[in-house]
N, C-alpha and C. Protein backbone atom coordinates (compact mmCIF):
# COMPACT_ATOMS: atom_id res chain seq x y z
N UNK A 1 87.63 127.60 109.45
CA UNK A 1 87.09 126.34 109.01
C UNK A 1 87.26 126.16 107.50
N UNK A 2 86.94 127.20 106.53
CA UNK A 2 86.95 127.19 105.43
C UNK A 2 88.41 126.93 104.58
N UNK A 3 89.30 127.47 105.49
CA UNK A 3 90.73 127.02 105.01
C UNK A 3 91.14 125.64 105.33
N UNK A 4 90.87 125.21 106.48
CA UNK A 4 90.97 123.67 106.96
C UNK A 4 90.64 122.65 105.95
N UNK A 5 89.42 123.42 105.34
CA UNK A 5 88.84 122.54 104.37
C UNK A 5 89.56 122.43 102.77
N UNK A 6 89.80 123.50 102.62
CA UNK A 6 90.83 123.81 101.65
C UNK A 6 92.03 123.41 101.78
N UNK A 7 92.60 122.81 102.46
CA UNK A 7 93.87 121.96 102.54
C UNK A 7 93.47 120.56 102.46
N UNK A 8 92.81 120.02 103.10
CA UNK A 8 92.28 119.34 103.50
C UNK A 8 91.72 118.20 101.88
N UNK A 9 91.35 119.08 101.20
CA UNK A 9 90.69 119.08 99.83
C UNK A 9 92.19 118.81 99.24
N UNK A 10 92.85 119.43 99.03
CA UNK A 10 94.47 120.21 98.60
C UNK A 10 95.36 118.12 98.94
N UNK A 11 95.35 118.22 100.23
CA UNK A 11 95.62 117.17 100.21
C UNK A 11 95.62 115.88 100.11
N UNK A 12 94.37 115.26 99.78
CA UNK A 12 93.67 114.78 99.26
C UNK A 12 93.87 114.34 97.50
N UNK A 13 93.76 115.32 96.89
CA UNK A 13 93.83 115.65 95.77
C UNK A 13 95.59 115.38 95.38
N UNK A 14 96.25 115.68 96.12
CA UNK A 14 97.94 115.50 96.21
C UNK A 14 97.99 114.13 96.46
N UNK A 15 97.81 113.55 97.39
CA UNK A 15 97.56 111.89 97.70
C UNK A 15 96.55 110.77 96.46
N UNK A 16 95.85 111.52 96.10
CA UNK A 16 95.25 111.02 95.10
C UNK A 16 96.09 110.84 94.02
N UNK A 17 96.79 112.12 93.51
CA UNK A 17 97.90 112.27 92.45
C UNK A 17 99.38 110.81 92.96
N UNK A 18 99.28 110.89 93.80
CA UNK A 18 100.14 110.39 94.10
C UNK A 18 99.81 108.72 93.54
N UNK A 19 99.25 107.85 94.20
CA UNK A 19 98.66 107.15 94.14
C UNK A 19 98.04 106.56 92.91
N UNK A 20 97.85 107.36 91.74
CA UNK A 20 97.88 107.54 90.55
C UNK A 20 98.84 107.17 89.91
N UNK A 21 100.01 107.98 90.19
CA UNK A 21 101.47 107.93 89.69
C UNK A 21 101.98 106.87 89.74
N UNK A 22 101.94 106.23 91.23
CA UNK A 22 102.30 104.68 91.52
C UNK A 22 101.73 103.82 91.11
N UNK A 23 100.59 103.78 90.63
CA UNK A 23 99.90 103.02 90.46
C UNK A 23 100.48 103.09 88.80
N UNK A 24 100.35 103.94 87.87
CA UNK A 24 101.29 103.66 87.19
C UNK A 24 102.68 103.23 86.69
N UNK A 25 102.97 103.86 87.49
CA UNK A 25 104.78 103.43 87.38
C UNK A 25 104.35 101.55 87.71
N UNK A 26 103.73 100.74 88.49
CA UNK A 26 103.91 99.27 88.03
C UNK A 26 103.00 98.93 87.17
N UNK A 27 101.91 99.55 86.67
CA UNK A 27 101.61 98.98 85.50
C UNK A 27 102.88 99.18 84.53
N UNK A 28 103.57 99.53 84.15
CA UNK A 28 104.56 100.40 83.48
C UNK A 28 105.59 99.80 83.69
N UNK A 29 105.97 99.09 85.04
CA UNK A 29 106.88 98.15 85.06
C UNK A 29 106.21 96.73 84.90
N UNK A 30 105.07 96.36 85.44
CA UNK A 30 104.96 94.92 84.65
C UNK A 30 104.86 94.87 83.13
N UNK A 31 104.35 95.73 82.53
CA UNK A 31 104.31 95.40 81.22
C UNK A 31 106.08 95.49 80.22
N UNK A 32 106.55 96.20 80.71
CA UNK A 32 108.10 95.67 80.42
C UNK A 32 108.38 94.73 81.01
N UNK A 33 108.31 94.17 82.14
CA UNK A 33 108.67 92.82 82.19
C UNK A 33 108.24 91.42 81.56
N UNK A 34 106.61 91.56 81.36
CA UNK A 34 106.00 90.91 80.20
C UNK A 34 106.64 90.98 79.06
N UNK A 35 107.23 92.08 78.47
CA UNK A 35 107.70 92.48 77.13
C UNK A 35 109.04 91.36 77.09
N UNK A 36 109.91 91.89 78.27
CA UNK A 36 111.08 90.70 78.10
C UNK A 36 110.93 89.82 78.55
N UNK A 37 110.05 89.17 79.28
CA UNK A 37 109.97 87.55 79.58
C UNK A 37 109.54 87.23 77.89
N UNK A 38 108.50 87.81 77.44
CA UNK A 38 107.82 87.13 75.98
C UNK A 38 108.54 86.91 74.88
N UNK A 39 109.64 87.92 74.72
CA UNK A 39 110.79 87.85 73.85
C UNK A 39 111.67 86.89 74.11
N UNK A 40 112.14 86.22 75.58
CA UNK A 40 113.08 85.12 75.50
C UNK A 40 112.29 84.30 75.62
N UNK A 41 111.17 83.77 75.67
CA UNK A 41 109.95 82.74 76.00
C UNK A 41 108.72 82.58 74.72
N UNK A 42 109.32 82.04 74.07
CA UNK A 42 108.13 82.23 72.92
C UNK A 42 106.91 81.81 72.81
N UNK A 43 107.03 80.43 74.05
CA UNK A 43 105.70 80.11 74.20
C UNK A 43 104.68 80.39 75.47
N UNK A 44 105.55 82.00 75.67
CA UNK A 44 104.57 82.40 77.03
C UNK A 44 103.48 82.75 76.52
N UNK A 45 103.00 83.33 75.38
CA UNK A 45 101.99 84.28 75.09
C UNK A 45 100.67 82.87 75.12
N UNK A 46 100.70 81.83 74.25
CA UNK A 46 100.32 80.87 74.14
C UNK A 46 99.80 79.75 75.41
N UNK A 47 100.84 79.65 76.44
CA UNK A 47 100.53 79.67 77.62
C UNK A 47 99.19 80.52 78.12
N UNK A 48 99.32 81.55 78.35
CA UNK A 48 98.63 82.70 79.07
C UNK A 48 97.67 82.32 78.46
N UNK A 49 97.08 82.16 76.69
CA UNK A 49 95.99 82.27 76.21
C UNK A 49 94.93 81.13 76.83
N UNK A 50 96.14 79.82 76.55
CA UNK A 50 95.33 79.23 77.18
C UNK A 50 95.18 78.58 78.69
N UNK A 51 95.71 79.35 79.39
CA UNK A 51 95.50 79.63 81.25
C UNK A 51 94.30 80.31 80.60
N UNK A 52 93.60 81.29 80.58
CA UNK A 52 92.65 82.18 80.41
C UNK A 52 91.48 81.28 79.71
N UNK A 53 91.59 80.67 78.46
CA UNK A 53 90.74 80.10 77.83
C UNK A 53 89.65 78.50 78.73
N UNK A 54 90.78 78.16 79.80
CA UNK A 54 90.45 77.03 80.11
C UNK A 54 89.42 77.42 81.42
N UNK A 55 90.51 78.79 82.44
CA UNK A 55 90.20 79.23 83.13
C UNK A 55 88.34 79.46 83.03
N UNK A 56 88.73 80.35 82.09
CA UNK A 56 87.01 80.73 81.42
C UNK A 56 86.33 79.98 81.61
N UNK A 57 86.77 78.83 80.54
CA UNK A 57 85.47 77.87 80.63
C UNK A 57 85.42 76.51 81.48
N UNK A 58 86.10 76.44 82.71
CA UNK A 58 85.96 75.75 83.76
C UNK A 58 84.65 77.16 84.85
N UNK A 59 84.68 78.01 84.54
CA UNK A 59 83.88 78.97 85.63
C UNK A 59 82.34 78.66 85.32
N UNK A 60 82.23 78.59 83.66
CA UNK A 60 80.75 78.32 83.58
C UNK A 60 80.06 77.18 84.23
């Protein structure tokens, strides 16, 4: 039983790692893609601010 559990744990912990990793690798790819959309798009950043700003204050 005690080894069952120890894999069990083992794998878990491996799937976790995993899952981690991926989960990085697209943060990691959206933010390079942000990077080059913003560079040929000068008025994306400005956009976004104010999607967010309006967003905001339409919720209150």
């Amino acid at each position: 039983m005690a080894k069952g559990s120890k894999t069990d744990k083992e794998a878990k912990a491996a799937a976790k790692a995993a899952r981690k990793q991926a989960s990085k690798e697209r943060r990691t790819q959206l933010w390079q893609a942000f990077q080059i959309q913003r560079k040929e798009d000068k008025a994306l950043l400005p956009w976004m601010i104010g999607a967010l700003v309006a967003r905001s204050s339409c919720s209150s």
